[in-house]
N, C-alpha and C. Protein backbone atom coordinates (compact mmCIF):
# COMPACT_ATOMS: atom_id res chain seq x y z
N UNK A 1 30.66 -2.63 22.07
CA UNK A 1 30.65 -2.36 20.63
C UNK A 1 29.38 -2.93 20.00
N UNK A 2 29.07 -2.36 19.06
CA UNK A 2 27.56 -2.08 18.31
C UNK A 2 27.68 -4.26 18.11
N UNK A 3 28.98 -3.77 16.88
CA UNK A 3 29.37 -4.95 16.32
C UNK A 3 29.19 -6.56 16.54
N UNK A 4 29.97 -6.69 17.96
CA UNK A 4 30.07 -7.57 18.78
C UNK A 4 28.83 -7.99 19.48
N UNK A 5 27.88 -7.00 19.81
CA UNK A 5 26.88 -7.62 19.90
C UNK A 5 25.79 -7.69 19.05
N UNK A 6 25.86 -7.11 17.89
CA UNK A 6 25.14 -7.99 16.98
C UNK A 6 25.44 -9.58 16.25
N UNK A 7 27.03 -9.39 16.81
CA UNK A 7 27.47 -10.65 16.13
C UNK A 7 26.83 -11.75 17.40
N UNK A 8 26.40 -11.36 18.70
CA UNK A 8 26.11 -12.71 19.79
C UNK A 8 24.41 -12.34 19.23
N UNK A 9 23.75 -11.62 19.28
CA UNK A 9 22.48 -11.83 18.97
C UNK A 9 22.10 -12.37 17.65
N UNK A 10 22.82 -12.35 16.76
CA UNK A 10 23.13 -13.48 15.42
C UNK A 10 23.06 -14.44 16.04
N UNK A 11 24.06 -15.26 16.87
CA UNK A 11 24.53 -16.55 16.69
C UNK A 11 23.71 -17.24 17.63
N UNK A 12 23.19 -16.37 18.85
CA UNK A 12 22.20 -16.94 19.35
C UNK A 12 20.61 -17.31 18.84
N UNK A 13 20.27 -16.27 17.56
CA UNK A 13 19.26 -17.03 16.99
C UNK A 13 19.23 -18.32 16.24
N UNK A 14 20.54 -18.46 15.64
CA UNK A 14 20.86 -19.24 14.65
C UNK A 14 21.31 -20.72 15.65
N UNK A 15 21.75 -20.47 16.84
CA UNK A 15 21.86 -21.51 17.60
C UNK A 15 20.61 -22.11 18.21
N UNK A 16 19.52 -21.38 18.51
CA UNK A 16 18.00 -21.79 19.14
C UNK A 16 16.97 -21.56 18.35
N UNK A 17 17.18 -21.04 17.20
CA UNK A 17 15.66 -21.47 15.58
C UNK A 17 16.43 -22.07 14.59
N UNK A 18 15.24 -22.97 13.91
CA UNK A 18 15.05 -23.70 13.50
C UNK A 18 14.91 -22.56 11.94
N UNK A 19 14.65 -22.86 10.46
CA UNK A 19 14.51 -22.64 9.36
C UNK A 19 13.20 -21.80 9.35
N UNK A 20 11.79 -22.85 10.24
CA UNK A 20 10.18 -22.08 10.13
C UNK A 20 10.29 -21.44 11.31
N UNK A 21 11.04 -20.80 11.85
CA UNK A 21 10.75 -20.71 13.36
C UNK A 21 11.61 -19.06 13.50
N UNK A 22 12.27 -18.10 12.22
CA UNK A 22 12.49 -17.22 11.79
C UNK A 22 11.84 -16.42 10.32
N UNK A 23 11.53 -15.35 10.04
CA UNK A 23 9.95 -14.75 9.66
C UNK A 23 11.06 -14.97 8.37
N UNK A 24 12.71 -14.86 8.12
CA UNK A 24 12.99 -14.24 6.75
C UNK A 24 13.06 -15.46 5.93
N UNK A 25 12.90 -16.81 6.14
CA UNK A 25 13.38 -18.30 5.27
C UNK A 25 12.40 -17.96 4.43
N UNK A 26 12.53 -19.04 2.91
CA UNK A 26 12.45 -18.66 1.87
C UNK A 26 12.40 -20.23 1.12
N UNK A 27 11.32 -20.96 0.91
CA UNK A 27 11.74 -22.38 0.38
C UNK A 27 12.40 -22.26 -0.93
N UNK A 28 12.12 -20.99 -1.89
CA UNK A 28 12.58 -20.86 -2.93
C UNK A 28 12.43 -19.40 -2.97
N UNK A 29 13.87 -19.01 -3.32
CA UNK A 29 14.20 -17.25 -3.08
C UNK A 29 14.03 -17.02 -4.72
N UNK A 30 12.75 -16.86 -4.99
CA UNK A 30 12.39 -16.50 -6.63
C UNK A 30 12.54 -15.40 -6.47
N UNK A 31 12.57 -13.90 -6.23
CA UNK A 31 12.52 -12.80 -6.99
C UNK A 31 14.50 -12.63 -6.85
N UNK A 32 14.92 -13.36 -5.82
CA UNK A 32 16.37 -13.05 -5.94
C UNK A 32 17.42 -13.70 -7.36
N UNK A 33 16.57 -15.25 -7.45
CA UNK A 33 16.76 -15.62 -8.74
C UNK A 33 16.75 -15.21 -9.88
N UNK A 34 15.37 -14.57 -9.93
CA UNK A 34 14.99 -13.49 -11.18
C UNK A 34 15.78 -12.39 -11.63
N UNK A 35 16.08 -12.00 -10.08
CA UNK A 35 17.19 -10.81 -10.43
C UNK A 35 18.43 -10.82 -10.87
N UNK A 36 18.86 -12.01 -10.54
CA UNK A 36 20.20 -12.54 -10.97
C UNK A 36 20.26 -12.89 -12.15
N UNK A 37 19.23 -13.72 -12.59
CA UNK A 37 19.15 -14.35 -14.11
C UNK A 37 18.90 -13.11 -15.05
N UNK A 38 18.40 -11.81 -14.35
CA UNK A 38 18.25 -10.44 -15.17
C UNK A 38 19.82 -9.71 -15.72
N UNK A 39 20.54 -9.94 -14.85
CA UNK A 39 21.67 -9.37 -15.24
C UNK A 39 22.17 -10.09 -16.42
N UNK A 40 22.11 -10.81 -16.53
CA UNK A 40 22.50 -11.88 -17.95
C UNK A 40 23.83 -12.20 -18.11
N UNK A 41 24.62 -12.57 -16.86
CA UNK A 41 25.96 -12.56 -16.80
C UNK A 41 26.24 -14.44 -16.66
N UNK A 42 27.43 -14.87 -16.92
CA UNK A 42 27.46 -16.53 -17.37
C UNK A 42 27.09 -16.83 -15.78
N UNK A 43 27.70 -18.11 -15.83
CA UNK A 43 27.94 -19.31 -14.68
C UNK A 43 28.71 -19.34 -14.02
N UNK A 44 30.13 -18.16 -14.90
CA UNK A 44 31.30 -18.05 -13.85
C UNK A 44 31.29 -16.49 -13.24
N UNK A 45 30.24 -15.74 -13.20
CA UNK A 45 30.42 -14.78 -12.60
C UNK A 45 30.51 -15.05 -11.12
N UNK A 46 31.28 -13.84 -10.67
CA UNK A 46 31.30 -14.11 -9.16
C UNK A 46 29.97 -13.47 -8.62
N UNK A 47 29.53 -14.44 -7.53
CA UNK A 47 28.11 -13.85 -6.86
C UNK A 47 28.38 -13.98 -5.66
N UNK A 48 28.21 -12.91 -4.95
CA UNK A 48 28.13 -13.00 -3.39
C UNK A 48 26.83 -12.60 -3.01
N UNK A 49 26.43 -13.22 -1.61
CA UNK A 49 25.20 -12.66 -0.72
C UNK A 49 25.50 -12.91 0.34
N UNK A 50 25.32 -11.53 0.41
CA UNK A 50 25.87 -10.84 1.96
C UNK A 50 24.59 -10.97 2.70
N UNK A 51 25.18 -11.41 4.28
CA UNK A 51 24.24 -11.53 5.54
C UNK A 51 23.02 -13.31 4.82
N UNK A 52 24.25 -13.81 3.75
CA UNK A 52 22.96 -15.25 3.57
C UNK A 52 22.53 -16.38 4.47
N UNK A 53 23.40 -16.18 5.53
CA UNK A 53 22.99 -16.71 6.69
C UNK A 53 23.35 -18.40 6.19
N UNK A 54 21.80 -18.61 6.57
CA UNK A 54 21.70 -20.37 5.96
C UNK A 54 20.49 -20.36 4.86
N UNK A 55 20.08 -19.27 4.20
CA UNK A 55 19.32 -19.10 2.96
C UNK A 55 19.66 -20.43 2.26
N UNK A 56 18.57 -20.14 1.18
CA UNK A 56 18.54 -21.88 0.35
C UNK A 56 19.02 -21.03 -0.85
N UNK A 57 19.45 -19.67 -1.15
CA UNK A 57 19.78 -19.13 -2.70
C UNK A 57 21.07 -19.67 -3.18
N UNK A 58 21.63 -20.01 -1.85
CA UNK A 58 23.05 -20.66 -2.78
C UNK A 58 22.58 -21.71 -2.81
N UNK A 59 21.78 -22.71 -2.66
CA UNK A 59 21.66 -24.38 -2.86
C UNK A 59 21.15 -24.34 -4.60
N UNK A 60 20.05 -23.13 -4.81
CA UNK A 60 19.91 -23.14 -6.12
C UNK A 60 21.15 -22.61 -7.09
N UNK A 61 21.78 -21.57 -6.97
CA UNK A 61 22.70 -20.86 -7.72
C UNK A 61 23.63 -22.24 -8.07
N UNK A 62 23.85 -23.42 -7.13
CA UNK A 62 24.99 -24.55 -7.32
C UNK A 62 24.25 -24.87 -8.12
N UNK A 63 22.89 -25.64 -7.68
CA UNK A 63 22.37 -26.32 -8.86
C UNK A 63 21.86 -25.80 -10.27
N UNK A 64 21.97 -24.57 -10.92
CA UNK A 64 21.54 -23.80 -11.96
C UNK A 64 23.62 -24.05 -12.52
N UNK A 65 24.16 -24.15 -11.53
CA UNK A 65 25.61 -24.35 -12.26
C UNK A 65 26.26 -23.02 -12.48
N UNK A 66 25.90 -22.31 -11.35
CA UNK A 66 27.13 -21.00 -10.82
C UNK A 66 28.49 -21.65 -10.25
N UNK A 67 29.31 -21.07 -10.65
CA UNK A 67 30.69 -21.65 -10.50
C UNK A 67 31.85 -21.07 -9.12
N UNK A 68 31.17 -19.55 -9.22
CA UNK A 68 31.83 -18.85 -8.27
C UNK A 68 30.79 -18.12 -6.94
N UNK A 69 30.37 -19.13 -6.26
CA UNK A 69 29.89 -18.49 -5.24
C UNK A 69 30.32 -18.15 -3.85
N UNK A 70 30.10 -16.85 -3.17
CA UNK A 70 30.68 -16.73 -1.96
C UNK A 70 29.59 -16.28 -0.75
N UNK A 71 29.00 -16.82 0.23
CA UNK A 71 28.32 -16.62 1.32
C UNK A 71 29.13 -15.84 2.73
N UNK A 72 28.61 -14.74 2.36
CA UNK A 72 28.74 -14.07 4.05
C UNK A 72 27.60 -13.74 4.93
N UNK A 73 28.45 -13.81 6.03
CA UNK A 73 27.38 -13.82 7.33
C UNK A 73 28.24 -13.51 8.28
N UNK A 74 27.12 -12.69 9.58
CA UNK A 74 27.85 -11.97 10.38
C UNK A 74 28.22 -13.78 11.81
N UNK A 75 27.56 -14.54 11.10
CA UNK A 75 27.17 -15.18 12.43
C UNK A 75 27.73 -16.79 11.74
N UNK A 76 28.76 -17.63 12.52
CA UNK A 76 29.59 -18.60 11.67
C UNK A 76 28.32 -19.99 12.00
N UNK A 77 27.34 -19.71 12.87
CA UNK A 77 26.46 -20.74 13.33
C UNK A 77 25.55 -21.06 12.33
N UNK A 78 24.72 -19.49 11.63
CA UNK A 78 24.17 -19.72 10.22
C UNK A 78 25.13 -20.25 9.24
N UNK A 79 26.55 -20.33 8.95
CA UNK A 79 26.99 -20.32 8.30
C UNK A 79 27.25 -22.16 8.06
N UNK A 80 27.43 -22.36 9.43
CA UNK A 80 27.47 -24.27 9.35
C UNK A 80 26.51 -24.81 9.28
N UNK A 81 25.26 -24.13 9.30
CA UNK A 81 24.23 -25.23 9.38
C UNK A 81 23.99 -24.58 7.50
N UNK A 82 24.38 -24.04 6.97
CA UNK A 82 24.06 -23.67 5.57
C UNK A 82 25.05 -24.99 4.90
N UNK A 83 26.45 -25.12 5.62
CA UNK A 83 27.39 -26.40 5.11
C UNK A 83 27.01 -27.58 4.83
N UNK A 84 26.19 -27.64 6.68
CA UNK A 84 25.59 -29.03 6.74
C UNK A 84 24.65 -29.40 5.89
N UNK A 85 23.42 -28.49 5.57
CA UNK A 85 22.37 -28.56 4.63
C UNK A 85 23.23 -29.10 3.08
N UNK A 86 24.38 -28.50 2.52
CA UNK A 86 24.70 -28.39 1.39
C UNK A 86 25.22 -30.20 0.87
N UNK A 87 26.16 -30.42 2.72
CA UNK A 87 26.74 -31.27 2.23
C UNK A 87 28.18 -31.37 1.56
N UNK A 88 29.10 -31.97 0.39
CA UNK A 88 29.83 -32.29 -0.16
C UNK A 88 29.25 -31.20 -0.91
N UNK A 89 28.76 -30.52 -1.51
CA UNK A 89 28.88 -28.80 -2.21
C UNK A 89 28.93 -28.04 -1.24
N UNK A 90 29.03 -27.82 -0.50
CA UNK A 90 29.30 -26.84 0.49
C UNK A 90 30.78 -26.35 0.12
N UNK A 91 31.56 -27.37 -0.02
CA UNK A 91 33.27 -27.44 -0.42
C UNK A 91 33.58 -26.25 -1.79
N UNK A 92 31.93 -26.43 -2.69
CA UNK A 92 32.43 -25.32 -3.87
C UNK A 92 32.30 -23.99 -3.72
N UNK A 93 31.52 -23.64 -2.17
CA UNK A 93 31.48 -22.48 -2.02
C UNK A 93 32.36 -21.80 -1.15
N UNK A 94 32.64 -20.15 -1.22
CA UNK A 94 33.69 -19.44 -0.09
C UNK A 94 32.54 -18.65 0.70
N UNK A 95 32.96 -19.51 1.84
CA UNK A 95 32.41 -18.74 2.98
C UNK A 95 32.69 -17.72 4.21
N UNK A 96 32.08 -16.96 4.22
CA UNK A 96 33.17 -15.57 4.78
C UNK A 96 32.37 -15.55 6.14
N UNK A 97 32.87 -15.47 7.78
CA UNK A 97 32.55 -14.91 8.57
C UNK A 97 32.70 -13.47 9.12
N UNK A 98 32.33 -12.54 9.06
CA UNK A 98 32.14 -11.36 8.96
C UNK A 98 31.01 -10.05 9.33
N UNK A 99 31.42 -8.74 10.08
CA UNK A 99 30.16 -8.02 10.00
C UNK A 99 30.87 -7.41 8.78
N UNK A 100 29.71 -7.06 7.71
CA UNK A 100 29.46 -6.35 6.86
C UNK A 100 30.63 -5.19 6.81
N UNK A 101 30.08 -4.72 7.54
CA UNK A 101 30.59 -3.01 7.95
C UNK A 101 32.26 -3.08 7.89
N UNK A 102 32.96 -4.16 8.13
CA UNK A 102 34.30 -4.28 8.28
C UNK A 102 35.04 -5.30 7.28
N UNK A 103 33.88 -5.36 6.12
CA UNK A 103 34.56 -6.38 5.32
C UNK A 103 35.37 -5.97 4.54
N UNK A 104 36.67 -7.00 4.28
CA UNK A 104 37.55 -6.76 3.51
C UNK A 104 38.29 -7.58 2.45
N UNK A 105 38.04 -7.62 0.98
CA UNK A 105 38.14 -8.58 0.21
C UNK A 105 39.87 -8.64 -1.07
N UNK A 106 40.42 -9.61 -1.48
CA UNK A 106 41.27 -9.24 -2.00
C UNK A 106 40.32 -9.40 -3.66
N UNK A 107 39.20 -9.99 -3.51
CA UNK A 107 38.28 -10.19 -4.62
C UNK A 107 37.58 -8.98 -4.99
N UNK A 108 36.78 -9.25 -6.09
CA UNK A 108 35.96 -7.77 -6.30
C UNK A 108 34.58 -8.98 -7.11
N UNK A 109 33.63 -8.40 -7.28
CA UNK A 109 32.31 -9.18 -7.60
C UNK A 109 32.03 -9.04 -8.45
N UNK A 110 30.86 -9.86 -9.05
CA UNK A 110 29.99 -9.28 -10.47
C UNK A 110 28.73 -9.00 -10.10
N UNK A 111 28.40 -9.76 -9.15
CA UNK A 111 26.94 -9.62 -8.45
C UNK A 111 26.57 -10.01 -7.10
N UNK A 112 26.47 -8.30 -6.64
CA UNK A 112 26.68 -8.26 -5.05
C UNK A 112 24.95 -8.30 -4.95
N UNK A 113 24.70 -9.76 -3.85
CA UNK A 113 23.08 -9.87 -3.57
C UNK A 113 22.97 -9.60 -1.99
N UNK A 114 21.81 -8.88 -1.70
CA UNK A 114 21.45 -8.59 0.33
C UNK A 114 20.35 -8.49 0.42
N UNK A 115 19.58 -9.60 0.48
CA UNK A 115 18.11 -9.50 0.91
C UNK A 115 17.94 -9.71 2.48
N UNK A 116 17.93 -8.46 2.77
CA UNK A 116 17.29 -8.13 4.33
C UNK A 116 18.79 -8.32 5.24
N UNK A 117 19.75 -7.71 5.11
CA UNK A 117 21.08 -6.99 5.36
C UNK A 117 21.28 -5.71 5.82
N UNK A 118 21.47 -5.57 4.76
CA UNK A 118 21.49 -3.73 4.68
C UNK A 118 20.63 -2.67 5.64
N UNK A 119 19.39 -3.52 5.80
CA UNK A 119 18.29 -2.89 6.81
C UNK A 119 18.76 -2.93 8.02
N UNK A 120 19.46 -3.76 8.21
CA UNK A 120 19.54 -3.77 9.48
C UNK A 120 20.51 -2.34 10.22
N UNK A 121 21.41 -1.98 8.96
CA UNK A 121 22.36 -0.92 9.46
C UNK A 121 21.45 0.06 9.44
N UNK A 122 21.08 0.89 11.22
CA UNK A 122 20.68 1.94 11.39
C UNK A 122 21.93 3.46 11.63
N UNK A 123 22.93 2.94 11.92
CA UNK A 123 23.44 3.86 11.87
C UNK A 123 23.97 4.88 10.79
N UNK A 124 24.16 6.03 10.98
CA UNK A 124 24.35 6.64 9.32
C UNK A 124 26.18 6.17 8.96
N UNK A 125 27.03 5.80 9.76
CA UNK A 125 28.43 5.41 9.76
C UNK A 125 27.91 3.77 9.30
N UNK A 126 27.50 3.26 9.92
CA UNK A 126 27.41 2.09 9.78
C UNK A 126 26.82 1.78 7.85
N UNK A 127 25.76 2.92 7.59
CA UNK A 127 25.58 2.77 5.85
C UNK A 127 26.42 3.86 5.22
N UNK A 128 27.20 4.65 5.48
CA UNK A 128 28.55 4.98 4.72
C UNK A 128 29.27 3.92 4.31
N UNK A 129 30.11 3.16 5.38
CA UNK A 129 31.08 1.96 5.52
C UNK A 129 30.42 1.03 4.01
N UNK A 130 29.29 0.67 4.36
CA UNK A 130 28.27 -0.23 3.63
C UNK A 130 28.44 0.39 1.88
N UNK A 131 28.16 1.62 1.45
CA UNK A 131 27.96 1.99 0.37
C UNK A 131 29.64 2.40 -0.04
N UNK A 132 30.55 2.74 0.61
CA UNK A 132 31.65 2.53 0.42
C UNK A 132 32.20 0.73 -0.26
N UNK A 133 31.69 0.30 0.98
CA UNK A 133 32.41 -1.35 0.58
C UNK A 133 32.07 -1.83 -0.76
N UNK A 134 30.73 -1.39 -1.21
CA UNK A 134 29.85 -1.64 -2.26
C UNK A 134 30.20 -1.32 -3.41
N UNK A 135 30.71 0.46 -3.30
CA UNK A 135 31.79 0.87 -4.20
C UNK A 135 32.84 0.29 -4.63
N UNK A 136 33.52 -0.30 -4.29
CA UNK A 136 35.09 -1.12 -3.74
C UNK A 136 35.07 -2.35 -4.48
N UNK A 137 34.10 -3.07 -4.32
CA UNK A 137 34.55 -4.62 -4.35
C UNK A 137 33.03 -4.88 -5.63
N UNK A 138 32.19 -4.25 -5.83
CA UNK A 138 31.11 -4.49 -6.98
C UNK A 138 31.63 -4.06 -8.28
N UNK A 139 31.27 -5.21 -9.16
CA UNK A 139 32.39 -4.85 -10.65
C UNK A 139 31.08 -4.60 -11.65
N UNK A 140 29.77 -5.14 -11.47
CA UNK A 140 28.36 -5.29 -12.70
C UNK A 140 27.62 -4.44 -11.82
N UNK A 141 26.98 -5.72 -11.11
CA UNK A 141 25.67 -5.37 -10.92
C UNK A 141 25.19 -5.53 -9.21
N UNK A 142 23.82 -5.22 -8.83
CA UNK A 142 24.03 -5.53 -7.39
C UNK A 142 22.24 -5.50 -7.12
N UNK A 143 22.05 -6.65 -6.44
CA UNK A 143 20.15 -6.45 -6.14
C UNK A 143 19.96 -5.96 -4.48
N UNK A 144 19.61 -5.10 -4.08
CA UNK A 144 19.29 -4.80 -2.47
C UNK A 144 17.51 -5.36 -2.28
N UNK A 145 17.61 -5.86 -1.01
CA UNK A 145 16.09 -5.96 -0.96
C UNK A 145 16.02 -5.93 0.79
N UNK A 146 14.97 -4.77 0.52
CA UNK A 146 15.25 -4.45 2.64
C UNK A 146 13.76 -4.27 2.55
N UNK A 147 13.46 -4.27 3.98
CA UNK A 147 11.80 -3.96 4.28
C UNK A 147 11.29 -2.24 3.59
N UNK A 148 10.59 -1.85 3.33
CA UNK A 148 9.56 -1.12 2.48
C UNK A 148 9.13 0.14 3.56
N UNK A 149 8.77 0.87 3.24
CA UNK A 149 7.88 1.65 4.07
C UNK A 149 6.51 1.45 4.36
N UNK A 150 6.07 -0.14 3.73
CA UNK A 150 5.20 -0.57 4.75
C UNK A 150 5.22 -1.78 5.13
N UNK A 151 6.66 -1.92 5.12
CA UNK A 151 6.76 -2.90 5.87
C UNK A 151 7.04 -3.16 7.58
N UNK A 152 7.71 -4.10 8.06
CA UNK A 152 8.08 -3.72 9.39
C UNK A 152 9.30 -2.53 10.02
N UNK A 153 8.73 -2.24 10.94
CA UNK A 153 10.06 -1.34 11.74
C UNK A 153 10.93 -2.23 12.55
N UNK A 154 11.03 -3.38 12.68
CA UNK A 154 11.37 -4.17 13.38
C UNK A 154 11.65 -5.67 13.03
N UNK A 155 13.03 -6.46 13.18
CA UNK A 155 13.16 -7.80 12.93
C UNK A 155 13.74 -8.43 13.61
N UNK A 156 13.83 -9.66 14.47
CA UNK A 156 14.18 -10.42 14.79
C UNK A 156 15.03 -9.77 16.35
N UNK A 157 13.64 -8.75 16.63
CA UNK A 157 13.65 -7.93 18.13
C UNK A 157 14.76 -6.86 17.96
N UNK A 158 15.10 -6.70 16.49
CA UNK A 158 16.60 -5.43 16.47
C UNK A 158 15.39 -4.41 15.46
N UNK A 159 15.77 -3.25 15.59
CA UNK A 159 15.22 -1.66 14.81
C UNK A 159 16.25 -2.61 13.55
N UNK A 160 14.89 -1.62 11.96
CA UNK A 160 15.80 -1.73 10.96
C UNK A 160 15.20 -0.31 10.58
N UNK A 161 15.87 -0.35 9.04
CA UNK A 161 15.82 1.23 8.87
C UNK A 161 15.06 0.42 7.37
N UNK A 162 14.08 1.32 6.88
CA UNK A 162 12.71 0.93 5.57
C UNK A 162 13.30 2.64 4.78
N UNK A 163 13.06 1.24 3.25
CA UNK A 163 13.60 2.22 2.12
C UNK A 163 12.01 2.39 1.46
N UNK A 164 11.94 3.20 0.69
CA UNK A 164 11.38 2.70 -0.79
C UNK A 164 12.49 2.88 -2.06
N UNK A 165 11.14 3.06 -3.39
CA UNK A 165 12.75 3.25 -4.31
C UNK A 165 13.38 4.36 -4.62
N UNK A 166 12.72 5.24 -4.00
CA UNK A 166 14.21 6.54 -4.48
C UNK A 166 14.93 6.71 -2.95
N UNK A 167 14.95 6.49 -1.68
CA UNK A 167 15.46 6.38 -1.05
C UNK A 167 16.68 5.28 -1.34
N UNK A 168 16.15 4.52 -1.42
CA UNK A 168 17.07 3.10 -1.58
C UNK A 168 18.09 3.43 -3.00
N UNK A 169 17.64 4.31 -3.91
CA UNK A 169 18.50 4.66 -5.15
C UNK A 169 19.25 5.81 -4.76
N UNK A 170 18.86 6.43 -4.26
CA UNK A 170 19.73 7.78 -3.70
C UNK A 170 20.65 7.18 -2.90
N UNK A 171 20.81 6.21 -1.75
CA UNK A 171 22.17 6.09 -0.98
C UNK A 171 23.21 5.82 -1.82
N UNK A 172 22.80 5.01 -3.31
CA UNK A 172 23.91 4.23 -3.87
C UNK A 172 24.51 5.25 -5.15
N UNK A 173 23.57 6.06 -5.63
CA UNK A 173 23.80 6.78 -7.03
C UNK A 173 24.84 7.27 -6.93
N UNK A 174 25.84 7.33 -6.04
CA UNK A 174 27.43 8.28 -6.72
C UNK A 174 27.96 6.82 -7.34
N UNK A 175 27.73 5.62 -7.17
CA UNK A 175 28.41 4.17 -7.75
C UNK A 175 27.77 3.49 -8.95
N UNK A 176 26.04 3.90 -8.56
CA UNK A 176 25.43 2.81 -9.46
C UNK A 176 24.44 3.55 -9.48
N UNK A 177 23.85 2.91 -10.86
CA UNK A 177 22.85 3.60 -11.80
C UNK A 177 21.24 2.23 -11.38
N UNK A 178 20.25 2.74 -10.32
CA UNK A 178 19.05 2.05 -10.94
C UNK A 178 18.80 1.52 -12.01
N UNK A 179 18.49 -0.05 -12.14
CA UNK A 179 17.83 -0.62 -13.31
C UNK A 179 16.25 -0.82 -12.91
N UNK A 180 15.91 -1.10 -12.01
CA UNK A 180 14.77 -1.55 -11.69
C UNK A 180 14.48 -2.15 -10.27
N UNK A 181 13.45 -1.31 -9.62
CA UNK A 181 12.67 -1.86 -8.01
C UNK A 181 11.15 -2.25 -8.00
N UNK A 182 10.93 -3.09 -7.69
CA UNK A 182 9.41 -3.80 -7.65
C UNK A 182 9.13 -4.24 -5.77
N UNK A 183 8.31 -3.83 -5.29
CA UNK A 183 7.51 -4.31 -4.28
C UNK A 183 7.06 -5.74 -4.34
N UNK A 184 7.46 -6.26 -3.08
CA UNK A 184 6.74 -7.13 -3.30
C UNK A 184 6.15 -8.23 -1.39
N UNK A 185 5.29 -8.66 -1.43
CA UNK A 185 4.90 -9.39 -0.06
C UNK A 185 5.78 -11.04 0.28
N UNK A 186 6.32 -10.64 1.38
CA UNK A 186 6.75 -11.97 1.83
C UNK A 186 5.90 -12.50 2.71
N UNK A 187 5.63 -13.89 2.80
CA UNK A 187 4.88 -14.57 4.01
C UNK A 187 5.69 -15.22 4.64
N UNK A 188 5.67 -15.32 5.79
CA UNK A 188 6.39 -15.65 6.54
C UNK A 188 6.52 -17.27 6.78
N UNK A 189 7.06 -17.96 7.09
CA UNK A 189 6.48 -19.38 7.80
C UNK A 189 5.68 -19.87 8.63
N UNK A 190 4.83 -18.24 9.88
CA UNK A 190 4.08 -18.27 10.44
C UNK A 190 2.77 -17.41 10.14
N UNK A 191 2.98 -17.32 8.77
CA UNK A 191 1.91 -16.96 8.01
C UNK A 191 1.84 -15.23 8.13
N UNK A 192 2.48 -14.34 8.44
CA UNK A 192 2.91 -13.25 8.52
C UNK A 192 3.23 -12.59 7.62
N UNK A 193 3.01 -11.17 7.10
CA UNK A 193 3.20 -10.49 5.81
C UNK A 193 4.26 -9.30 6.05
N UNK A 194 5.16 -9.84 5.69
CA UNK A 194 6.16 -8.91 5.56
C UNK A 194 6.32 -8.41 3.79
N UNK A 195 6.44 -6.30 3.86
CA UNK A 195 6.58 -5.89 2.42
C UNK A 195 8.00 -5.15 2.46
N UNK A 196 8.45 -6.00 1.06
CA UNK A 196 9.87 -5.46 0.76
C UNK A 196 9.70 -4.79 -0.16
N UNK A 197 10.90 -3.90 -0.37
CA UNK A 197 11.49 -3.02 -1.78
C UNK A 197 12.73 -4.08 -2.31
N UNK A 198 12.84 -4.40 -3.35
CA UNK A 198 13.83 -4.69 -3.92
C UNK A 198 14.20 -3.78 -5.40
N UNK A 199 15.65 -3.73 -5.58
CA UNK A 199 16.25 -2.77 -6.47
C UNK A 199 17.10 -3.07 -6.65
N UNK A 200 17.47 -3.29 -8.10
CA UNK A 200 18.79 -3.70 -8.99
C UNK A 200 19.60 -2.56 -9.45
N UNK A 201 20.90 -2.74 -9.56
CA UNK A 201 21.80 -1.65 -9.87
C UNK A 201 22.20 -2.28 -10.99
N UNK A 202 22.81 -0.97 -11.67
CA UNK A 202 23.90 -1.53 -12.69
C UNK A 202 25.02 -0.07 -12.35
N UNK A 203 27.07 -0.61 -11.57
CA UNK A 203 27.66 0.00 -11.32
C UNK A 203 27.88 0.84 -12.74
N UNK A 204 28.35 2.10 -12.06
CA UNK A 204 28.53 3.19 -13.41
C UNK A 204 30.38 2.93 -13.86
């Protein structure tokens, strides 16, 4: 199954790299911040980010004084060393082990976040499931941010699939209405230029 072994090639990166030693870390995830603080929704909205691994966006969202945060990841190894980092806040967040594709919530969101997730689903079942779930459980708003069409074809030795912005607005438009996509360059930790699309929704 597709699944199962993306879930061991997860946990084996996350078990043998380190934070600089994977191209997607982020000392400060500013355009994901930006996007969030764009929606203009309080402190108690619910925010999830899907595939956050051990990202540092929830260490800020606690400290800005978000109330309801939830971290998923396909891989529970990113998911403890995101605990360990947090510490005694780790406790305020819900953490979900999970592939994407099969998630199932009794919750519903205000602001569904996936920077560099979504790319990874090449299959066309595998982004049905995805824009379905999205449908389902997103109540506002939602930011996607996947590699670009000039960005890479390739991450962390797996194929991803590159949007721009009307691609990336067309999978979602029977749910959600485009607010806004901006380009932009990531550097890597090994000094590497990776270009994303990112794009905010607002559900219809």
């Amino acid at each position: 199954m597709k699944s199962s072994s993306d879930k061991s090639h997860w946990e084996n990166v996350y078990e043998t790299k380190n934070p600089d030693q994977v191209s997607w870390t982020q000392e400060k995830p500013s355009t994901s911040l930006d996007f969030i603080h764009s929606f203009g929704l309080g402190k108690d909205a619910k925010i999830i980010d899907i595939g956050g691994g051990d990202s540092n966006l929830v260490d800020f969202l606690i400290r800005e004084g978000y109330k309801n945060i939830t971290v998923l990841d396909i891989s529970a190894k990113a998911l403890e060393k995101a605990k360990k980092r947090l510490g005694n806040a780790a406790d305020t967040v819900k953490w979900i082990v999970t592939d994407i594709t099969t998630f199932e919530s009794a919750e519903s969101y205000d602001i569904w976040h996936d920077r560099a997730a979504f790319h990874f689903l090449t299959a066309p079942e595998q982004v049905s499931k995805y824009i379905d779930i999205v449908g389902q459980y997103v109540n506002h708003c939602m930011v996607l941010g996947t590699f670009s069409k000039n960005g890479p074809s390739k991450c962390s030795g797996l194929d991803i699939q590159q949007y721009d912005e009307h691609s990336l607005s067309e999978k979602f438009q029977a749910d959600f209405e485009k607010i806004t996509c901006i380009t932009e360059d990531h550097t890597t930790p090994f000094g590497t230029t990776q270009n994303f699309v990112f794009c905010s929704f607002k559900k219809l």
